[in-house]
C-alpha atoms as a PDB file:
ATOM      1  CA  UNK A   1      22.373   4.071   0.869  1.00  0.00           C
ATOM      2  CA  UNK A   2      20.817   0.500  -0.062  1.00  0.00           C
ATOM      3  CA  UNK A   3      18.743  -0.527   3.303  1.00  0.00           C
ATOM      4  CA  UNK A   4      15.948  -2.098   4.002  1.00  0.00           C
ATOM      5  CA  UNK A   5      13.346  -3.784   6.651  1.00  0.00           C
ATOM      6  CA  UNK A   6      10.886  -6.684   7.006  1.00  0.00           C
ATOM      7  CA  UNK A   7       7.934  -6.763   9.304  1.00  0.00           C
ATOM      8  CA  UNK A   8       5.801  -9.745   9.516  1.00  0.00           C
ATOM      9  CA  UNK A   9       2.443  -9.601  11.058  1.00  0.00           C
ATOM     10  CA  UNK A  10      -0.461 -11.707  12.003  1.00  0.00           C
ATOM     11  CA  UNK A  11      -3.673 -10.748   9.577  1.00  0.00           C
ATOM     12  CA  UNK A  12      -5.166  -9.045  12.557  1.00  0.00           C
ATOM     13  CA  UNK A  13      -6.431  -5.547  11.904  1.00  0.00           C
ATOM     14  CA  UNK A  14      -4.692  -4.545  16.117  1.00  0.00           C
ATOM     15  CA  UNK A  15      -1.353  -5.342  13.888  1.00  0.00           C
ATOM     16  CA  UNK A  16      -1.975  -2.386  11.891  1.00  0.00           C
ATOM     17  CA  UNK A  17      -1.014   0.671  14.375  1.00  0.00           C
ATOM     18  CA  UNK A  18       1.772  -1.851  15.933  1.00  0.00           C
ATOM     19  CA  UNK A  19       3.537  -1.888  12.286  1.00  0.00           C
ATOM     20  CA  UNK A  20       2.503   1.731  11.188  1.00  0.00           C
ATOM     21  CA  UNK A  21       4.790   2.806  14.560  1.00  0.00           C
ATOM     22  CA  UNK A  22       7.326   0.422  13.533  1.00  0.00           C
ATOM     23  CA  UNK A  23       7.852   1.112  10.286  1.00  0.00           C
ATOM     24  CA  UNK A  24       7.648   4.860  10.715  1.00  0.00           C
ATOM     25  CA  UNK A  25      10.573   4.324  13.274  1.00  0.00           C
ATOM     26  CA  UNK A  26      12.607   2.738  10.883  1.00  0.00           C
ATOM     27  CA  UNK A  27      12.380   5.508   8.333  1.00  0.00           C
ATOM     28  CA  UNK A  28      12.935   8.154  10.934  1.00  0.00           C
ATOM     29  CA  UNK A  29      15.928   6.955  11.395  1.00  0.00           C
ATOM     30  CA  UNK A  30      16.848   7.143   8.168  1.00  0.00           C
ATOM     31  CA  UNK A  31      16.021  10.562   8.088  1.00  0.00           C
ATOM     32  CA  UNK A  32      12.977  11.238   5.965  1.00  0.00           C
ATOM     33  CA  UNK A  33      11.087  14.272   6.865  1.00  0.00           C
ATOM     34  CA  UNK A  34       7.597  13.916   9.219  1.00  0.00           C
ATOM     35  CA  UNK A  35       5.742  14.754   6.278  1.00  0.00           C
ATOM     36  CA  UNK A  36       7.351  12.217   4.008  1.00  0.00           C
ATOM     37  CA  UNK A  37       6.843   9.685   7.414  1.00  0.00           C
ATOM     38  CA  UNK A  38       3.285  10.313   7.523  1.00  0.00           C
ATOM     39  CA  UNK A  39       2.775   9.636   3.697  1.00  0.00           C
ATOM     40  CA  UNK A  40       5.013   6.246   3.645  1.00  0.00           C
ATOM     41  CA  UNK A  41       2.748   5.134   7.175  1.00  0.00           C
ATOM     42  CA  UNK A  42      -0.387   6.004   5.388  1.00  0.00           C
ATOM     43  CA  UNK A  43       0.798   3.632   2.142  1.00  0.00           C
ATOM     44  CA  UNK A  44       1.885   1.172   4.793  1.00  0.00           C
ATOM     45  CA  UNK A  45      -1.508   0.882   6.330  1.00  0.00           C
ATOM     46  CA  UNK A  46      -3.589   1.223   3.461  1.00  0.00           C
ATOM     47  CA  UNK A  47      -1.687  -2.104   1.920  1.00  0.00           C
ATOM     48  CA  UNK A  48      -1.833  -4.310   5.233  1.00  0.00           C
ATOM     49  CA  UNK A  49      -5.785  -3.406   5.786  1.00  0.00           C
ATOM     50  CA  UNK A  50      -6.170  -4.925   1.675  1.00  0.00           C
ATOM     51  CA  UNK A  51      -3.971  -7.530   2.509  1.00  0.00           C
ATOM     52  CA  UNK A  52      -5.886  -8.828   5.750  1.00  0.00           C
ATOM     53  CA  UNK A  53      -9.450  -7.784   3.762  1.00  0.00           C
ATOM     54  CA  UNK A  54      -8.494  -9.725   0.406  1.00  0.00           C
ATOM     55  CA  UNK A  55      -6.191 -12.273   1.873  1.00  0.00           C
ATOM     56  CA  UNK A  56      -5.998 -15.990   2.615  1.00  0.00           C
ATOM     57  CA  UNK A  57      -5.322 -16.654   6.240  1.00  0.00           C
ATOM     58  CA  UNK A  58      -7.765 -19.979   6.554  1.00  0.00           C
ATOM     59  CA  UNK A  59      -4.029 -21.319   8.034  1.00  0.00           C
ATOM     60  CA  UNK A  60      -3.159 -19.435  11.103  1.00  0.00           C
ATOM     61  CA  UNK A  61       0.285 -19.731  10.354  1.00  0.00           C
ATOM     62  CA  UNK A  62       0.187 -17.719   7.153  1.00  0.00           C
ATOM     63  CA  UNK A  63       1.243 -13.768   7.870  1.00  0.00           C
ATOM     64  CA  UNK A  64       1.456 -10.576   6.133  1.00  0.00           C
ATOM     65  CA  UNK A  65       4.700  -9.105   5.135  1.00  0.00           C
ATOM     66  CA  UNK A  66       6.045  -5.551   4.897  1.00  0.00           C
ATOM     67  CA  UNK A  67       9.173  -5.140   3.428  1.00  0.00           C
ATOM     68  CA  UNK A  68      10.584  -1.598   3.071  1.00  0.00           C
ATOM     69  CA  UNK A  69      13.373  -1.059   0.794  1.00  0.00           C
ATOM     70  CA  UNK A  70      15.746   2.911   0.219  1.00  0.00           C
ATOM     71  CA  UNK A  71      18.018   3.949  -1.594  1.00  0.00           C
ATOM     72  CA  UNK A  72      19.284   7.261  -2.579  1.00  0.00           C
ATOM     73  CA  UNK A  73      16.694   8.111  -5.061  1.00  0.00           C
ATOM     74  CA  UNK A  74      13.812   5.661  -4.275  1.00  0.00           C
ATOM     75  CA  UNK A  75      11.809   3.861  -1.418  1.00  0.00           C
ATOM     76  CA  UNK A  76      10.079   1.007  -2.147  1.00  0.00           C
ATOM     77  CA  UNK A  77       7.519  -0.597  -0.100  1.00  0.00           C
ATOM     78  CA  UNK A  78       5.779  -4.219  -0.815  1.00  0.00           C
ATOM     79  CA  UNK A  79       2.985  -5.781   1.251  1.00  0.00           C
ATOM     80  CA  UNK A  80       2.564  -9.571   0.207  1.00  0.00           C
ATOM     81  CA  UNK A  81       0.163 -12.225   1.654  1.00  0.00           C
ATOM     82  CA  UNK A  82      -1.351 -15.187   0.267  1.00  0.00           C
ATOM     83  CA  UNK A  83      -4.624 -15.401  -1.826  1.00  0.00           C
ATOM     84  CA  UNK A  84      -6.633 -18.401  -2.873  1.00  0.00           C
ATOM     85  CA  UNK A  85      -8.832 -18.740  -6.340  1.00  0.00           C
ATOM     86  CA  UNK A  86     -11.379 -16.377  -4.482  1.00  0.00           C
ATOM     87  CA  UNK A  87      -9.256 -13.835  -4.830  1.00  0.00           C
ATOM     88  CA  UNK A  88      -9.713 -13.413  -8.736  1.00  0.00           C
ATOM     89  CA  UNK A  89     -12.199 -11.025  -8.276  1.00  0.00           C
ATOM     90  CA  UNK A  90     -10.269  -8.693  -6.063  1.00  0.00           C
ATOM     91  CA  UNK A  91      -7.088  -8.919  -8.546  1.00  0.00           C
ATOM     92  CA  UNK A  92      -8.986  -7.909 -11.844  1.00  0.00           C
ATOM     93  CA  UNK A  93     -10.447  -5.031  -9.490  1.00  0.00           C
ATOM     94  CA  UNK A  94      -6.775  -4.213  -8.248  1.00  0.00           C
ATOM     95  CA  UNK A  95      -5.547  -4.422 -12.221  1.00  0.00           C
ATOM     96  CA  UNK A  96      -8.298  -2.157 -13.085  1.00  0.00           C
ATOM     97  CA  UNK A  97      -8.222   0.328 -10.663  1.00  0.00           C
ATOM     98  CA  UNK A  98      -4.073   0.650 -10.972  1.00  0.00           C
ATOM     99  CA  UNK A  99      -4.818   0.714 -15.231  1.00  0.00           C
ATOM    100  CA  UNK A 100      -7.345   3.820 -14.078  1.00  0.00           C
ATOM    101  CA  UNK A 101      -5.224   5.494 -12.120  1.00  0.00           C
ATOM    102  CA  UNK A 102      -2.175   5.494 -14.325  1.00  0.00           C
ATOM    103  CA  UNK A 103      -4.301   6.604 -17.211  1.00  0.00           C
ATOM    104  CA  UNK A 104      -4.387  10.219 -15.621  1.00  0.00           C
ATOM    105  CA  UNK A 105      -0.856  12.548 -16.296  1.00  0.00           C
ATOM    106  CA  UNK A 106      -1.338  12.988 -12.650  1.00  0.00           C
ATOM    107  CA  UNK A 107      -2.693  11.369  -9.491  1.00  0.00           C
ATOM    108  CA  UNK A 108      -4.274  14.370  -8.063  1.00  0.00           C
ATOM    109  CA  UNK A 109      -6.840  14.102 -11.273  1.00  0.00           C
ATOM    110  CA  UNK A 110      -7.731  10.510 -10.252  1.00  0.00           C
ATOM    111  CA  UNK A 111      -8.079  11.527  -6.883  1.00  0.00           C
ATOM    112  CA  UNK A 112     -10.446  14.219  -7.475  1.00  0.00           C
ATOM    113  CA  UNK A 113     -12.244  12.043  -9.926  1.00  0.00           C
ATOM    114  CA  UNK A 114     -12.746   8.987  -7.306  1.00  0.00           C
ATOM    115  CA  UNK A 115     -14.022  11.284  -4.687  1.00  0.00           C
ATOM    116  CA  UNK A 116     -16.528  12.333  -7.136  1.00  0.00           C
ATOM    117  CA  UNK A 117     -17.719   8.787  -7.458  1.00  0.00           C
ATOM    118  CA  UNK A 118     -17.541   8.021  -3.549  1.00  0.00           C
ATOM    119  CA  UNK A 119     -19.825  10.903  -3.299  1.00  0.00           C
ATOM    120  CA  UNK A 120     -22.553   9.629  -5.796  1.00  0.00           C
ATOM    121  CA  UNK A 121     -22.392   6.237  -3.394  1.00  0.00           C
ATOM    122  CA  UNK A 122     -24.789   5.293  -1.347  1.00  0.00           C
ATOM    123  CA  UNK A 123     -23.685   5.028   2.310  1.00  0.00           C
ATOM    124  CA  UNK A 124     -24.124   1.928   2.825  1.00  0.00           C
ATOM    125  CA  UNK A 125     -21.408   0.877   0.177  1.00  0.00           C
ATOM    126  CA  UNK A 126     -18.326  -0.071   2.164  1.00  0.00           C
ATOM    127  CA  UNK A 127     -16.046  -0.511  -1.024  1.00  0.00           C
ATOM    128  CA  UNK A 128     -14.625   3.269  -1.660  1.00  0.00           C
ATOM    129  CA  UNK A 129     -11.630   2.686  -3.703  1.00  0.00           C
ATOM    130  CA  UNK A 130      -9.822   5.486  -2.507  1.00  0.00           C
ATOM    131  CA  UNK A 131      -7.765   3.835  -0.365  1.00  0.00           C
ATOM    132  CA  UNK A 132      -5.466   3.180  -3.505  1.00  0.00           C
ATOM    133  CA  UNK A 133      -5.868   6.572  -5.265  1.00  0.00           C
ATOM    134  CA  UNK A 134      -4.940   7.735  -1.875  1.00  0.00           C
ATOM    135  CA  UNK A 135      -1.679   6.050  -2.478  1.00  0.00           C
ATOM    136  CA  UNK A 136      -0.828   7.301  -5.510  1.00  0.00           C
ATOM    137  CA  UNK A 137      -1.797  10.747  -4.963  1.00  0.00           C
ATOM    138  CA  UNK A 138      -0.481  11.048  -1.673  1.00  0.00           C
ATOM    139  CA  UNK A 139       2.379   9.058  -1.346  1.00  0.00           C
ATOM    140  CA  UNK A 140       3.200  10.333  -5.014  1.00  0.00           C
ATOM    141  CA  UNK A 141       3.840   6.722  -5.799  1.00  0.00           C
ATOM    142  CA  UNK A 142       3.392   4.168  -8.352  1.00  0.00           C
ATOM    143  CA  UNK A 143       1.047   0.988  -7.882  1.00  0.00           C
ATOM    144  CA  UNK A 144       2.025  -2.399  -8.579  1.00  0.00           C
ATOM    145  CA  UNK A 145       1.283  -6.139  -8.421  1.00  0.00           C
ATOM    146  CA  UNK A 146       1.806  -9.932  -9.189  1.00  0.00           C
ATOM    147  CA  UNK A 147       1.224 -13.360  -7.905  1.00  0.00           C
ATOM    148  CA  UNK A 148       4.016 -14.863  -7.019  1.00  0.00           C
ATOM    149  CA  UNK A 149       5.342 -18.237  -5.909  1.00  0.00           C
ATOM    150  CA  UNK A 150       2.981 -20.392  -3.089  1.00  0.00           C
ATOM    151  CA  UNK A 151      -0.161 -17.861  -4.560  1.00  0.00           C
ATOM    152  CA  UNK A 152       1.719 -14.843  -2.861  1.00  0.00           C
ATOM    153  CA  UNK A 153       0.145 -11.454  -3.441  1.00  0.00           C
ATOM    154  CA  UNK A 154       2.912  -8.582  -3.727  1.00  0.00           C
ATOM    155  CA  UNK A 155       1.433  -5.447  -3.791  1.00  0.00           C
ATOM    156  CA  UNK A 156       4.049  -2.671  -4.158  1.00  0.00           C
ATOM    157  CA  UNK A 157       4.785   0.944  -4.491  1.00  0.00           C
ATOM    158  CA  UNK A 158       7.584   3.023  -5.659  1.00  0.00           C
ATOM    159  CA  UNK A 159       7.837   6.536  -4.963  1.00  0.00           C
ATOM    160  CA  UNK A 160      11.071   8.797  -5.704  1.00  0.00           C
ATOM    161  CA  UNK A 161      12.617  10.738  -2.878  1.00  0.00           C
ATOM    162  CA  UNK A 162      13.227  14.542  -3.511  1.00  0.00           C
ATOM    163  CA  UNK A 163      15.348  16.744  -1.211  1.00  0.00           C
ATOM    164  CA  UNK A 164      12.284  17.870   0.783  1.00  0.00           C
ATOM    165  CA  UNK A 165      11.886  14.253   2.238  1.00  0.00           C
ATOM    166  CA  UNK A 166      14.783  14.489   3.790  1.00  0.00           C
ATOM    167  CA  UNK A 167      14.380  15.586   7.722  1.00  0.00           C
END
């Protein structure tokens, strides 16, 4: 089973619920479990809300886009969107915080580590972090990223597929 799915979207944070429902259509009918749904929509979401946060747009024509790849063993799910030389700052945060993350055996550790840190934060600090730990941990998934061609941002996860994500 090789499939796969683009959605394109405008940078608009109304988008996000409109492509979480999508998306999580698309692998129902591929027949991953609700559980396995919900963790895949979560990783979906998390991505596009970075994307429209960290991303480009000054040209209205420029979109996000949410490609969603399975096979037997593996679902893979990229977010890309364009970034400009402000970005720089964001990307050596995104390399950093991926580096942390796969420095523990397990993502449950960096999880319980980053809500540590959240904790300590004063409220007022809108810049958790957890959204990506979240992905990890969660989604039981591995983090990755490049710029590509035209300043493109992929941001994409891998995560295996057991027998229990299977509906």
């Amino acid at each position: 089973m090789n499939k796969s799915a683009e959605f394109k979207l405008r940078p608009d944070w109304d988008e996000i619920e409109k492509i979480r429902f999508e998306s999580a259509g698309y692998l129902q009918t591929h027949g991953l479990s609700d559980e396995r749904i919900h963790s895949l929509s979560m990783i979906i979401s998390e991505l596009i809300e970075n994307s429209i946060k960290y991303g480009n747009f000054k040209i209205k024509e420029k979109k996000v886009t949410v490609f969603i790849g399975l096979n037997n063993d593996t679902i893979t799910i990229e977010v890309l969107n364009p970034v400009d030389k402000g970005a720089y700052k964001h990307l050596a945060r995104l390399d950093k915080t991926i580096q942390w993350i796969r420095s523990y055996q397990d993502p449950f550790e960096a999880y319980i580590e980053r809500l540590k840190e959240v904790a300590k934060k004063p409220l007022h600090d809108e810049e958790s972090g957890i959204g990506l730990v979240r992905i990890a941990y969660e989604g039981k998934a591995l983090l990755d990223f490049f710029v590509g061609e035209k300043n493109m941002l992929n941001v994409s996860v891998v995560s295996n597929l057991e027998k229990e994500d299977r509906g």
